[in-house]
Protein backbone atom coordinates (compact mmCIF):
# COMPACT_ATOMS: atom_id res chain seq x y z
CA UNK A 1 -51.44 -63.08 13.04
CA UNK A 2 -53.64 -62.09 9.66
CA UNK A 3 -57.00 -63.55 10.02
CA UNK A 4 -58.72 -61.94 7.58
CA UNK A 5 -58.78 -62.26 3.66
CA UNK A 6 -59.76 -58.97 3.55
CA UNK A 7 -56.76 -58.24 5.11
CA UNK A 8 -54.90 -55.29 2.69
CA UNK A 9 -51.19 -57.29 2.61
CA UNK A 10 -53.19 -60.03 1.75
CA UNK A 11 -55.58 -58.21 -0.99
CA UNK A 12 -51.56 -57.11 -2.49
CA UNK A 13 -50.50 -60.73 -2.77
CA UNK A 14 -53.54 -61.76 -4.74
CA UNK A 15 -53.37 -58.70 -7.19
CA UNK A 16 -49.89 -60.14 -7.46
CA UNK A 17 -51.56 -63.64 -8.39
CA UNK A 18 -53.92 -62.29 -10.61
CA UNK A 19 -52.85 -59.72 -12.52
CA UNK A 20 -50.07 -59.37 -14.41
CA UNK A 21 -50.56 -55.58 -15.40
CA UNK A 22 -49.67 -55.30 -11.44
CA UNK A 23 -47.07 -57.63 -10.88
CA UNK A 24 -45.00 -55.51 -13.91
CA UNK A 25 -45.66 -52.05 -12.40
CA UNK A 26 -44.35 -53.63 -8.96
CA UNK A 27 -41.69 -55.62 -10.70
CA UNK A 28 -42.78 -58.25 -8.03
CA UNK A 29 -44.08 -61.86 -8.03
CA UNK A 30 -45.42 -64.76 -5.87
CA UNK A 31 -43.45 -67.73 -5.27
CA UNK A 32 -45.25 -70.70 -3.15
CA UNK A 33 -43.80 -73.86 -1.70
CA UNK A 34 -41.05 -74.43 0.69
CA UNK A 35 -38.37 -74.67 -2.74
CA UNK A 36 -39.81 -72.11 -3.82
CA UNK A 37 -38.97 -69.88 -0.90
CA UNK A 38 -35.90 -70.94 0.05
CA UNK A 39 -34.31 -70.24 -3.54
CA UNK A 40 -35.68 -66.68 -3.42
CA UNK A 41 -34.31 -66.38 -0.34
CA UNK A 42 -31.02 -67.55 -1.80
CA UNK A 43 -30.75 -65.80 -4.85
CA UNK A 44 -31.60 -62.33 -2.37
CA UNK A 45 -34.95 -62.01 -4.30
CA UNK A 46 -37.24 -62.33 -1.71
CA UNK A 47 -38.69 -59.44 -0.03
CA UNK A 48 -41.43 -61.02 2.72
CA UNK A 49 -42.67 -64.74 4.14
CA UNK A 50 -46.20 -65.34 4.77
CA UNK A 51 -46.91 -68.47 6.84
CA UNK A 52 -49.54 -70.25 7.51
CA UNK A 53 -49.92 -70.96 11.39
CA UNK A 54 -50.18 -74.34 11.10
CA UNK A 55 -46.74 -74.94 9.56
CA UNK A 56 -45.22 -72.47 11.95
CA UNK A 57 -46.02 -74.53 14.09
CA UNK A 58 -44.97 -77.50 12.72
CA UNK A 59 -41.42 -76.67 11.60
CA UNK A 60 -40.18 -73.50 13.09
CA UNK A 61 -36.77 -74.44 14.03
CA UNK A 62 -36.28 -75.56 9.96
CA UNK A 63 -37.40 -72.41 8.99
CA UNK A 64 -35.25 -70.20 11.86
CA UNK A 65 -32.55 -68.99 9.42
CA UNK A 66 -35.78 -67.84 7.08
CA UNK A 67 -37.28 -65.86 10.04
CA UNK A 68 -34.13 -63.98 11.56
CA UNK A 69 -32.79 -63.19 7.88
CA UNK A 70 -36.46 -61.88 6.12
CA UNK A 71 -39.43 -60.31 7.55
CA UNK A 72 -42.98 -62.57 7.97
CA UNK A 73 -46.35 -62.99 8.69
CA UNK A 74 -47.91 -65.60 10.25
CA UNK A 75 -51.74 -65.99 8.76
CA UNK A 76 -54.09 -68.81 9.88
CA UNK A 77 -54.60 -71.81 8.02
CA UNK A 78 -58.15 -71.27 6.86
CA UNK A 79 -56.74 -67.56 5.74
CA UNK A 80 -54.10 -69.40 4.18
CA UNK A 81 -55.98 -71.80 2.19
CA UNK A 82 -58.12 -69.39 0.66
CA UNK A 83 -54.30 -67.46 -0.11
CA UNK A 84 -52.96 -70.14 -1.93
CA UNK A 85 -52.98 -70.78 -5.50
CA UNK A 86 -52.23 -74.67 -5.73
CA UNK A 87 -54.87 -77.38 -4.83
CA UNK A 88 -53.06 -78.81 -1.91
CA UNK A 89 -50.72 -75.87 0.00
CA UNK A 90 -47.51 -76.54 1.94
CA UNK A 91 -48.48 -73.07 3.86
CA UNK A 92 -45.91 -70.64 2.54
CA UNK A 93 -45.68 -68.07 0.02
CA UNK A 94 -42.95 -65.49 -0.56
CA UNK A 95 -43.14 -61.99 -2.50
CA UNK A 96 -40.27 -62.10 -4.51
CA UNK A 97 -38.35 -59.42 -6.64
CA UNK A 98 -38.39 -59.99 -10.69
CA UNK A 99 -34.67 -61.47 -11.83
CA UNK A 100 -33.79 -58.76 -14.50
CA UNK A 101 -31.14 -59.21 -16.93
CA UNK A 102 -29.53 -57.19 -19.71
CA UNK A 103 -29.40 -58.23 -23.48
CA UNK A 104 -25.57 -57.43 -23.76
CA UNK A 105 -24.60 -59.71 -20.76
CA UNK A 106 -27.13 -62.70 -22.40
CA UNK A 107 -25.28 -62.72 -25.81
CA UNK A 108 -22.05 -62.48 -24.62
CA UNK A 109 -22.64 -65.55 -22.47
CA UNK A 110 -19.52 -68.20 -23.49
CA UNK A 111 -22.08 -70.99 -24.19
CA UNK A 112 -23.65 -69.60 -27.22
CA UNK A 113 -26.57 -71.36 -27.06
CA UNK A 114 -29.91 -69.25 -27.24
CA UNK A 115 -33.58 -70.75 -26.93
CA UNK A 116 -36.07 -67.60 -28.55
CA UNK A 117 -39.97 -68.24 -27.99
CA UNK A 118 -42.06 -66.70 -30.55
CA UNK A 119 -45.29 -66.07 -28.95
CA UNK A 120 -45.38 -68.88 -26.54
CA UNK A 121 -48.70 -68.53 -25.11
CA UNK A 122 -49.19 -71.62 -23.10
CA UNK A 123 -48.29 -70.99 -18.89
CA UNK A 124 -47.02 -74.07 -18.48
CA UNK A 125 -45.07 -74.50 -21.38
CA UNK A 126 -43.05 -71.61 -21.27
CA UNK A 127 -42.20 -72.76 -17.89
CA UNK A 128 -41.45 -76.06 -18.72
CA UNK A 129 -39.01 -74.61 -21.47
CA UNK A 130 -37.65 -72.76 -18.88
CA UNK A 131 -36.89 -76.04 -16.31
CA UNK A 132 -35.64 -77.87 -19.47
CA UNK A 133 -33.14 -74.79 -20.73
CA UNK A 134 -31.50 -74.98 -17.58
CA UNK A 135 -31.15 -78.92 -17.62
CA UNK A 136 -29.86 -78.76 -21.02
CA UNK A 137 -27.11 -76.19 -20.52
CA UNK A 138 -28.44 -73.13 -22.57
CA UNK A 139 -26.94 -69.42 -21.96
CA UNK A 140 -30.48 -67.86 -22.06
CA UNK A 141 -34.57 -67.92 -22.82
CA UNK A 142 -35.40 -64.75 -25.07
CA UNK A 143 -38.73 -64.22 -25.19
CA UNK A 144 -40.80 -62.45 -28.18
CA UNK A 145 -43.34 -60.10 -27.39
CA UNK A 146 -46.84 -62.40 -26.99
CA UNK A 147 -44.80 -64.43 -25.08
CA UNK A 148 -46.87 -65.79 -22.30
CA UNK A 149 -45.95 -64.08 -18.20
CA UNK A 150 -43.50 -65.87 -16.93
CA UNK A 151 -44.71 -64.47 -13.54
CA UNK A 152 -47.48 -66.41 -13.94
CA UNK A 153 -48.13 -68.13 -10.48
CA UNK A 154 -48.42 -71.25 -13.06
CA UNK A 155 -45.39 -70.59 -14.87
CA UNK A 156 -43.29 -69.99 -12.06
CA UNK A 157 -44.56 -73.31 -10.62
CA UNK A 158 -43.54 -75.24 -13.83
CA UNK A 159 -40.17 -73.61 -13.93
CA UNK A 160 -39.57 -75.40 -10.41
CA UNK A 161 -36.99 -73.00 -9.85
CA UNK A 162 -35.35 -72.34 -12.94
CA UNK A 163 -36.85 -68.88 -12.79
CA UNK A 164 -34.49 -68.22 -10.26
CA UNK A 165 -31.50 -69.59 -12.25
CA UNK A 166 -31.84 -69.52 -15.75
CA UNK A 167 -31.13 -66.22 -17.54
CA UNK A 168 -34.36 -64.98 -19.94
CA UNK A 169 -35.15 -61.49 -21.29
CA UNK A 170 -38.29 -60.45 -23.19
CA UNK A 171 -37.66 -58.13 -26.03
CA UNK A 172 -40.22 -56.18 -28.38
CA UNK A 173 -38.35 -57.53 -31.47
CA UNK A 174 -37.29 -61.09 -31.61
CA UNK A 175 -36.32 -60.50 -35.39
CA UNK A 176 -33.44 -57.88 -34.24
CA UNK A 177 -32.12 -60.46 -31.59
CA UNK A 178 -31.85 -62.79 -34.30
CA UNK A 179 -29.75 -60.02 -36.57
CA UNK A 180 -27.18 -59.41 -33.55
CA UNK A 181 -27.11 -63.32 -33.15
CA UNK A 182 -26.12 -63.75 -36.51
CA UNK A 183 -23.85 -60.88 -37.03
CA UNK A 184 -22.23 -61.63 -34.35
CA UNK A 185 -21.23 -65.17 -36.42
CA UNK A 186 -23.96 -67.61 -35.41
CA UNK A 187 -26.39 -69.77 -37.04
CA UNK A 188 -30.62 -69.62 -35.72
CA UNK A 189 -32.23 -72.34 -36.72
CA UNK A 190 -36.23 -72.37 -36.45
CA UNK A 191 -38.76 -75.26 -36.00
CA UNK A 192 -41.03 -75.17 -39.68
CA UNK A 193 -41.66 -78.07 -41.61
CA UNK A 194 -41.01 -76.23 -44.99
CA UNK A 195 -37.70 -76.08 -46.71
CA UNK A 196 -36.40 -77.52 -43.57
CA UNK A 197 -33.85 -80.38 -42.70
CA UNK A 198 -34.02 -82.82 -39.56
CA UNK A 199 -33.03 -81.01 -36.07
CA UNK A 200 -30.21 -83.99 -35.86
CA UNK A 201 -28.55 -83.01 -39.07
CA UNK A 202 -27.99 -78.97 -38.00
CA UNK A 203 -24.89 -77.99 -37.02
CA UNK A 204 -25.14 -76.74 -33.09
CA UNK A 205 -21.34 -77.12 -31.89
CA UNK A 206 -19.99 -74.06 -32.51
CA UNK A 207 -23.14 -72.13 -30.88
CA UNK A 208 -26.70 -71.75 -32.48
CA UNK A 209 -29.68 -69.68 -31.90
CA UNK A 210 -32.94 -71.69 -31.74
CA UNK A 211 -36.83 -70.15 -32.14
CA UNK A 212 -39.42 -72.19 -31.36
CA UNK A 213 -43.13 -70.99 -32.76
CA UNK A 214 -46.56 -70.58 -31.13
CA UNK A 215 -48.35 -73.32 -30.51
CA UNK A 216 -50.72 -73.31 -33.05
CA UNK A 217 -49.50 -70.94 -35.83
CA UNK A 218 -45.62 -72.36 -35.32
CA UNK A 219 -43.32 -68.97 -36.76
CA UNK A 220 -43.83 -65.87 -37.70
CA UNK A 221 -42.89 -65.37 -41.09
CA UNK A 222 -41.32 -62.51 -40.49
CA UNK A 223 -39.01 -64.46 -38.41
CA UNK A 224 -38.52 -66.88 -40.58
CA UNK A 225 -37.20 -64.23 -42.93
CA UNK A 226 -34.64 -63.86 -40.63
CA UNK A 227 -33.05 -67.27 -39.46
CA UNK A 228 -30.09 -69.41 -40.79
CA UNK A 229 -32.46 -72.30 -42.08
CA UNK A 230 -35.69 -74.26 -40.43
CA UNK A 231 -35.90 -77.50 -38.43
CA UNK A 232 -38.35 -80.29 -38.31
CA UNK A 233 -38.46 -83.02 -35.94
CA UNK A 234 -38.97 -86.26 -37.67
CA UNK A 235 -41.94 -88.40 -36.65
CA UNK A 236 -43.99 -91.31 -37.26
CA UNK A 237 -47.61 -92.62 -37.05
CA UNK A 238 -49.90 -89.52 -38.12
CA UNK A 239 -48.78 -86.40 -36.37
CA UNK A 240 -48.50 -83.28 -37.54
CA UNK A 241 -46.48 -82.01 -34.34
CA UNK A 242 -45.17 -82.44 -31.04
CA UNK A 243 -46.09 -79.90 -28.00
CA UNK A 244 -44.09 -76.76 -28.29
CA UNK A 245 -41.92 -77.56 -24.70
CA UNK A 246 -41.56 -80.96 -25.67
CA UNK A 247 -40.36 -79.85 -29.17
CA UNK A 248 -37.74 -77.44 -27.67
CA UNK A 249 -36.72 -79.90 -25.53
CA UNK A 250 -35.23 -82.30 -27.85
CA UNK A 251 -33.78 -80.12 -29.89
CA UNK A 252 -32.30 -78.02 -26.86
CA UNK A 253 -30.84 -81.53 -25.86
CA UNK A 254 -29.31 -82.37 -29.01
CA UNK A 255 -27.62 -79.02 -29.48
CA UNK A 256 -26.12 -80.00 -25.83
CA UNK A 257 -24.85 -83.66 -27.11
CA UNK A 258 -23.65 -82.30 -29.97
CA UNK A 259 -21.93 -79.32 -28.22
CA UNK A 260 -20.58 -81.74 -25.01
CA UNK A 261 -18.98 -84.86 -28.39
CA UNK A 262 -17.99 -81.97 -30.31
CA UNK A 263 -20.04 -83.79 -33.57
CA UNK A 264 -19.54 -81.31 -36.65
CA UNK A 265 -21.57 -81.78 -39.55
């Protein structure tokens, strides 16, 4: 059993915590909670368990199949604590392999519907985007470069397990995804309040890229250069603009209504 935080497994899982620099050299990441684990373990990402003793104890015949099928640690619960990245810890952490996935295979998925974050810098929004892309049906995330870490033990929180699920990519050049997008017979729309028409009144049915901007700056304009025509979310009362994942969110959803009635505009 590891009783020390000094321990040097233990010193690797919070380099993996804390630094991203590290956890894209190792192409590795920390994934905590029971979920968490378990859907690492099933999409064959996970590479070790580390347990703390008390939950061993607790519920080692639930978590038999984990221990005969992936190698553990047990570490004691005042070790573990002082592991853990969340406030209140279920005692279990994995180290889990990176999902990787190729640019080809992502715009040749059949459901044509792209979400591309320009500089997203907000943790918890990119991995609420993530959660919500999945729920709404869409073929991929493609992330611009700026875009916050999706490793981020914060991020991969939010995602609640999307990360394992829904397809992403970051790319150095969002504006030549865009180009292949388009070329390849699609519209992108872009969230911008100039020149732009309502969200509801684009045309998502026959597939659609959508970029959503950084938080405070919205679009680059050199992407905006580059899409079909902008998007603005009507609203009342005084606001100038909704939170980026809450933004992407409705109009991720009513790309999948339109797509799911067919609605052509």
């Amino acid at each position: 059993m590891i009783s020390s935080i000094s321990n040097q497994q233990l010193k690797e899982i919070t380099k993996l915590q804390k630094q991203p620099k590290y956890r894209r050299a190792s192409s590795l990441f920390i994934a905590e909670g029971f979920k968490m684990v378990k859907e690492a373990a099933e999409k064959g990402c996970l590479v070790k368990t580390y347990i703390s003793e008390l939950v061993l104890g607790k519920k080692q015949e639930s978590l038999e199949w984990l221990l005969k099928e992936f190698p553990y640690e047990t570490v004691s619960g005042q070790v573990f604590r002082q592991l853990s990245d969340t406030v209140t810890t279920q005692g279990i952490l994995g180290v889990v392999k990176q999902p990787s996935y190729n640019i080809k295979d992502i715009l040749d998925d059949k459901k044509h519907i792209w979400l591309m974050l320009d500089d997203i810098r907000d943790p918890g929004n990119l991995g609420t985007i993530m959660r919500t892309a999945e729920g709404a049906g869409l073929s991929a995330v493609i992330m611009g470069k700026g875009t916050a870490d999706l490793f981020n033990p914060k991020t991969v929180r939010s995602t609640m397990g999307s990360i394992f699920r829904m397809p992403f990519i970051y790319v150095d050049d969002i504006t030549e995804i865009i180009k292949q997008i388009k070329d390849n017979g699609y519209s992108v729309y872009g969230t911008a309040m100039a020149g732009s028409i309502a969200y509801d009144k684009a045309d998502y049915t026959k597939g659609a890229g959508i970029v959503i901007g950084n938080e405070a700056n919205g679009i680059q304009e050199r992407v905006l250069e580059c899409i079909t025509g902008s998007i603005h979310i009507p609203m009342d009362g005084k606001l100038e603009s909704l939170n980026a994942a809450v933004a992407a969110a409705v109009v991720m959803y009513e790309a999948a209504r339109q797509r799911r009635g067919k609605i052509i505009r």
